[in-house]
N, C-alpha and C. Protein backbone atom coordinates (compact mmCIF):
# COMPACT_ATOMS: atom_id res chain seq x y z
N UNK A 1 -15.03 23.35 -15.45
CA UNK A 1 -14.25 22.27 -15.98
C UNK A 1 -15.22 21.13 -16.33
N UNK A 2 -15.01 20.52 -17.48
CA UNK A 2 -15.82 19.15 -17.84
C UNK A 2 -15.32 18.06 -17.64
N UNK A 3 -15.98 17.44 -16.82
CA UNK A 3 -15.76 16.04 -16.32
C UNK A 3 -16.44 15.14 -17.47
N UNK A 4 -15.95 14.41 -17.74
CA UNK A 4 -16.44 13.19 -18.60
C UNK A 4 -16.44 11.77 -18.11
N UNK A 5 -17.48 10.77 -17.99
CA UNK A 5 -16.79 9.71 -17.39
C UNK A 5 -15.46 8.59 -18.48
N UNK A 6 -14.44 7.70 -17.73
CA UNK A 6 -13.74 7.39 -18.25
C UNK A 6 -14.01 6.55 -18.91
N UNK A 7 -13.17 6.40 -19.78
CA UNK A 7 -13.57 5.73 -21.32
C UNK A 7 -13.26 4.21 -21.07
N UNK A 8 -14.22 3.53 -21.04
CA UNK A 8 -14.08 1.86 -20.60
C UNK A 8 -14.10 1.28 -22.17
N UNK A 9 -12.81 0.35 -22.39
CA UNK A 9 -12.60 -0.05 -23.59
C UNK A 9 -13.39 -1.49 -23.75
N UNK A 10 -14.01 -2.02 -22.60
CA UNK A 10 -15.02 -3.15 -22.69
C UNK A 10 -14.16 -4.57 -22.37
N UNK A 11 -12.80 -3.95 -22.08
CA UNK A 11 -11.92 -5.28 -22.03
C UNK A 11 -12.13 -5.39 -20.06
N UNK A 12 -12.30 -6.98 -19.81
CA UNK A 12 -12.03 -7.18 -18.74
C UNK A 12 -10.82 -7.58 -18.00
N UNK A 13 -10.12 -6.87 -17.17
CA UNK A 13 -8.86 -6.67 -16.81
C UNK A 13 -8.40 -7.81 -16.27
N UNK A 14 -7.51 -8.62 -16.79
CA UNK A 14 -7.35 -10.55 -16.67
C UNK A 14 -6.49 -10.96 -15.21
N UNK A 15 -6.14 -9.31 -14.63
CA UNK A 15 -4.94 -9.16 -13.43
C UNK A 15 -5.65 -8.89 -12.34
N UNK A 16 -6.93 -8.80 -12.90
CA UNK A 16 -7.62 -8.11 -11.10
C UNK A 16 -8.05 -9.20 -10.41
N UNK A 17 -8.10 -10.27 -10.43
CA UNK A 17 -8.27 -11.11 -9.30
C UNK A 17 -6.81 -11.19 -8.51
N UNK A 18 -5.44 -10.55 -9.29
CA UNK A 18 -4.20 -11.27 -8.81
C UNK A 18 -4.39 -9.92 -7.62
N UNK A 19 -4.75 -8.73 -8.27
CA UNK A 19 -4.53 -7.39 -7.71
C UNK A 19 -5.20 -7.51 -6.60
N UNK A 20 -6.24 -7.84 -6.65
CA UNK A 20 -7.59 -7.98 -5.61
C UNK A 20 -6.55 -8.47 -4.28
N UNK A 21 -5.90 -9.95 -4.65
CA UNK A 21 -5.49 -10.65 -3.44
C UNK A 21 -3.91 -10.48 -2.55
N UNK A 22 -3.49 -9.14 -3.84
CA UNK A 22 -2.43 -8.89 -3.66
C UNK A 22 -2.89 -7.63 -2.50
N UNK A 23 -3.53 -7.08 -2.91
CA UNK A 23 -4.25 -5.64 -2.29
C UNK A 23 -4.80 -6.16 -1.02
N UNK A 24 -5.58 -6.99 -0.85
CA UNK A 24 -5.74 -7.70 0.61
C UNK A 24 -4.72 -8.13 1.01
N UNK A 25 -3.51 -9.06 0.63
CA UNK A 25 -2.66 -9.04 1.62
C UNK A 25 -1.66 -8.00 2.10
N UNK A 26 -1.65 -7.07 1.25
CA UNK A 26 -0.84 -6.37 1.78
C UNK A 26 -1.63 -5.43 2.93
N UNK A 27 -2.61 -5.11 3.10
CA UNK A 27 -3.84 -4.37 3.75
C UNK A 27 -3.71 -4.82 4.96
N UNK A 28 -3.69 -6.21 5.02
CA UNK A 28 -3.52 -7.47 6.28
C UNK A 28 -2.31 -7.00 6.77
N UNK A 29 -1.40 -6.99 6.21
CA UNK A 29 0.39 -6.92 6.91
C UNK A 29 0.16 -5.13 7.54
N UNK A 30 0.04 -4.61 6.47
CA UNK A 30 -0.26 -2.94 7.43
C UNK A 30 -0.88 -2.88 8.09
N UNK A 31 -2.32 -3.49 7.90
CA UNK A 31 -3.21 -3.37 9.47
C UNK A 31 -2.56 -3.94 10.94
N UNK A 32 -2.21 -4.70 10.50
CA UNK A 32 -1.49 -6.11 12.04
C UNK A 32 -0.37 -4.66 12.32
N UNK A 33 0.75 -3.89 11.76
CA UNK A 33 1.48 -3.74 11.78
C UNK A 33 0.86 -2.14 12.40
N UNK A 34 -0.25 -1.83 12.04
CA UNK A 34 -1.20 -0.22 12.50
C UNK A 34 -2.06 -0.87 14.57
N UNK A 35 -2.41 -2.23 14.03
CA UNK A 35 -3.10 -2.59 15.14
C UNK A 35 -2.15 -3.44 16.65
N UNK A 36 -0.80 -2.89 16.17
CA UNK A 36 0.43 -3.36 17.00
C UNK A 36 0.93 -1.73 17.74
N UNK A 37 0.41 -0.79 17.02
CA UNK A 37 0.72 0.67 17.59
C UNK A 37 -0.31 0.78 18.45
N UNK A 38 -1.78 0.35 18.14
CA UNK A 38 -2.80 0.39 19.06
C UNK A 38 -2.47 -0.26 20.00
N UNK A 39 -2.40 -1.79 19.87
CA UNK A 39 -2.02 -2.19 21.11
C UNK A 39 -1.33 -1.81 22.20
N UNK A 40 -0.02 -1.15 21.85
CA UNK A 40 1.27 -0.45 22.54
C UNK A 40 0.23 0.80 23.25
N UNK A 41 -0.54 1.09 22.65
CA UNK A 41 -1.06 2.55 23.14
C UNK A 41 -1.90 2.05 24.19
N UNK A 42 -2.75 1.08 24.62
CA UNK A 42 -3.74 0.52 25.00
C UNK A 42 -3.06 -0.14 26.33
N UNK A 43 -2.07 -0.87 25.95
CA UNK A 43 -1.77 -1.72 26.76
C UNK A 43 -0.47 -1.48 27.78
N UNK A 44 0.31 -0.62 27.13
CA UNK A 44 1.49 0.08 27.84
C UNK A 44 1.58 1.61 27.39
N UNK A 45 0.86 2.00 27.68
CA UNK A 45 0.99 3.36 27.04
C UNK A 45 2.54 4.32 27.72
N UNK A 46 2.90 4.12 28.75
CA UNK A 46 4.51 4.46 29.17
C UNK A 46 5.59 4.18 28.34
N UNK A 47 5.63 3.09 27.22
CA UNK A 47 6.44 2.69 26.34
C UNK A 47 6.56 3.46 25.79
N UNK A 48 5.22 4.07 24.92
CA UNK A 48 5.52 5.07 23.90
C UNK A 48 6.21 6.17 24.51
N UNK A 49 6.44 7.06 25.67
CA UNK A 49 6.96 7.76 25.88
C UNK A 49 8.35 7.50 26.05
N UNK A 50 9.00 6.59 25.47
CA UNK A 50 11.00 6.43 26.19
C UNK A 50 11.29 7.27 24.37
N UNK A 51 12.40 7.89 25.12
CA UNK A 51 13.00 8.41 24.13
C UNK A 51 13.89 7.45 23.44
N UNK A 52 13.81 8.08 22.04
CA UNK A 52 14.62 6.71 21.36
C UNK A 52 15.84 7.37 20.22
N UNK A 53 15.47 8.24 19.68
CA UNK A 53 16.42 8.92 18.88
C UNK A 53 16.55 10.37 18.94
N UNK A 54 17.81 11.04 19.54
CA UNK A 54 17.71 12.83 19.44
C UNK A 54 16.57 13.35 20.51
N UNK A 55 16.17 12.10 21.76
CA UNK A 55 15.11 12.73 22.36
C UNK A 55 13.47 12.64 21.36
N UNK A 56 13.79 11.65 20.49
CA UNK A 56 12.36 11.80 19.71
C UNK A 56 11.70 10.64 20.57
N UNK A 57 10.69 10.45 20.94
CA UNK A 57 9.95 9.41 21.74
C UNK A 57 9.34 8.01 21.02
N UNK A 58 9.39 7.33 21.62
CA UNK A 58 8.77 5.98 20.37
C UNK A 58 7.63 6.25 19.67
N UNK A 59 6.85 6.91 20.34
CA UNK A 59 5.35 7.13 19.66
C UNK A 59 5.78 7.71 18.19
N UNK A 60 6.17 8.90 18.14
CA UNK A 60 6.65 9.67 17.29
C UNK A 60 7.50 9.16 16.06
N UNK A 61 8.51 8.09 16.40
CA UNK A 61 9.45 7.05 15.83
C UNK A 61 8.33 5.78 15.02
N UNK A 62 7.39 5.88 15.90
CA UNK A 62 6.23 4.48 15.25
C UNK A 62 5.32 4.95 14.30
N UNK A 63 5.09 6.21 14.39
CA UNK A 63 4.30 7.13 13.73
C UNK A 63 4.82 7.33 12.34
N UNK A 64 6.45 7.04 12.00
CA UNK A 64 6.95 7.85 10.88
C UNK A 64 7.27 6.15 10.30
N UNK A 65 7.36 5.26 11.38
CA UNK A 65 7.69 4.31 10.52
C UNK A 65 6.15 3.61 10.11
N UNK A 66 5.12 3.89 10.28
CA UNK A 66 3.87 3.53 9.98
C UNK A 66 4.27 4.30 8.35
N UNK A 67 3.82 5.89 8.22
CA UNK A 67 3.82 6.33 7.00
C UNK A 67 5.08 5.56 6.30
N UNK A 68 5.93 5.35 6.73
CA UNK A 68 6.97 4.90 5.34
C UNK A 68 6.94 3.84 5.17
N UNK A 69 5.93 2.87 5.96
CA UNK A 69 5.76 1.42 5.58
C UNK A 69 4.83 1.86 4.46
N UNK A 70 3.66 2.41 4.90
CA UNK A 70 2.45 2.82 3.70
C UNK A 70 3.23 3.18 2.66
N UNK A 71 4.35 3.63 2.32
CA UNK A 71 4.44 4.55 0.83
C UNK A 71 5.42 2.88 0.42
N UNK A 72 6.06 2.13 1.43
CA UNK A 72 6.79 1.23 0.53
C UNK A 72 5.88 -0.08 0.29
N UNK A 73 5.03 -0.25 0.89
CA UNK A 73 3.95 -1.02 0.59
C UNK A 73 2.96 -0.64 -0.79
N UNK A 74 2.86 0.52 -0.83
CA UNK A 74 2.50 1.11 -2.17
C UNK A 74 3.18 0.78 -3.29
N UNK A 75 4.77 1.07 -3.18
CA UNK A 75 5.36 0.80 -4.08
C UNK A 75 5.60 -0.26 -4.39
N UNK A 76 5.54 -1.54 -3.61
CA UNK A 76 5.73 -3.01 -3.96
C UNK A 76 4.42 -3.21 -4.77
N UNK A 77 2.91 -2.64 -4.40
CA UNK A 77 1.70 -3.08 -4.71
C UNK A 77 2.13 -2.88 -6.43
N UNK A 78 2.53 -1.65 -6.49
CA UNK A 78 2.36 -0.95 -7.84
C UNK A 78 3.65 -1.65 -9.03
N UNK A 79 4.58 -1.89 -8.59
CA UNK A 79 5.79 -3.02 -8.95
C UNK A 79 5.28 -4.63 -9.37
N UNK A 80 4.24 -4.97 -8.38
CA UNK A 80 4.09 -6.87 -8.77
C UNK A 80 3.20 -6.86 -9.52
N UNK A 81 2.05 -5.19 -9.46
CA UNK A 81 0.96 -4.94 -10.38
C UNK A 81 1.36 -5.42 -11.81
N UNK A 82 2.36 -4.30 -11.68
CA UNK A 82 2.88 -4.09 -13.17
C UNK A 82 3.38 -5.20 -14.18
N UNK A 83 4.39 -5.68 -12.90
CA UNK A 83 4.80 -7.18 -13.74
C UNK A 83 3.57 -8.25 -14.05
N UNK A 84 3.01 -8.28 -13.29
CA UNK A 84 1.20 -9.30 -13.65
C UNK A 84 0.83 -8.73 -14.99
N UNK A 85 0.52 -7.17 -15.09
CA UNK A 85 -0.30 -7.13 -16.09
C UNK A 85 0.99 -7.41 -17.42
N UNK A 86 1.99 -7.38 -16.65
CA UNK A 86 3.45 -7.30 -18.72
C UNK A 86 2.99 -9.07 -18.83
N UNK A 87 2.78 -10.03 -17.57
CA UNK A 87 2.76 -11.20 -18.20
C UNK A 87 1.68 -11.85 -18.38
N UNK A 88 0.18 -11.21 -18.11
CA UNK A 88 -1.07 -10.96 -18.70
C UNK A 88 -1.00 -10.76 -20.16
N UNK A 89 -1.06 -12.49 -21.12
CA UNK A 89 -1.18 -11.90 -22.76
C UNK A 89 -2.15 -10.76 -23.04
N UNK A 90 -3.30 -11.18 -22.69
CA UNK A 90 -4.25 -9.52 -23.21
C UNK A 90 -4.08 -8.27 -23.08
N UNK A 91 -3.11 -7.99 -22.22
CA UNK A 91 -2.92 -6.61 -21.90
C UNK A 91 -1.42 -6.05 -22.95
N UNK A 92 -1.73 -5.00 -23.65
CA UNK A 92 -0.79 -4.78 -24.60
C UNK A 92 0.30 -4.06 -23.62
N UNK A 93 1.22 -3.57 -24.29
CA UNK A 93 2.42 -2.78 -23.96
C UNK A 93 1.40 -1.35 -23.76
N UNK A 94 1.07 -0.95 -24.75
CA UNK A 94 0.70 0.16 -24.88
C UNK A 94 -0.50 0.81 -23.63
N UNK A 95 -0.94 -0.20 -23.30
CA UNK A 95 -2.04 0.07 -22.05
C UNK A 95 -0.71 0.14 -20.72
N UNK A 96 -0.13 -1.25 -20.97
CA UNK A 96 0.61 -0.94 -19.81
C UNK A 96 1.42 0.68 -19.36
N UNK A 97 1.90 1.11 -20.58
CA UNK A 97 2.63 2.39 -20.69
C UNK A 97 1.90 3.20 -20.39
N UNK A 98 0.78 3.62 -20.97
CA UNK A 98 -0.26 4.81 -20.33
C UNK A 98 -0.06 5.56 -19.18
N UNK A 99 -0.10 4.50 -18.30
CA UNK A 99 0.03 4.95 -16.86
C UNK A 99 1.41 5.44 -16.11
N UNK A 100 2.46 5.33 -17.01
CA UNK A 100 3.82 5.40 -16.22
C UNK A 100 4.47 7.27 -17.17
């Protein structure tokens, strides 16, 4: 298979400082929210074992709500992206569309 590198149109992207700070804060809220499961593990580790739903244990319950924070945190990133770059004049429709 041929790899090619991607085709850089020379334009500098007028949204990536918004993306940059949007992408750090959201990084911040998941980490605090990843480094609050550590804690629990560290500091009471008996907690995680109470059952909480159907016999499923908290650990297990913190575990699933970690991944589905990640995928809805994704999806907000990729949502405020989008609207930045539609109200970014330089960026056409047509770039914006590409990707969707």
């Amino acid at each position: 298979m041929l790899h090619e590198p991607a085709n850089n149109s020379g334009q500098i992207d007028p949204a990536a400082p918004y993306k940059s700070r949007l992408g750090l804060a959201l990084f911040g809220l998941y980490a605090t929210f990843y480094a609050a499961f550590v804690a629990i593990n560290l500091l009471a580790p008996g907690l995680m074992e109470l059952p909480l739903f159907w016999g499923i244990n908290f650990a297990v319950v913190y575990g699933f709500v970690l991944i589905i924070a990640a995928l809805i945190l994704a999806v907000i990133y990729d949502a405020l992206c989008r609207a930045q770059e539609a109200k970014t004049p330089s960026t056409s429709a047509k770039d914006t569309q590409a990707w969707s």
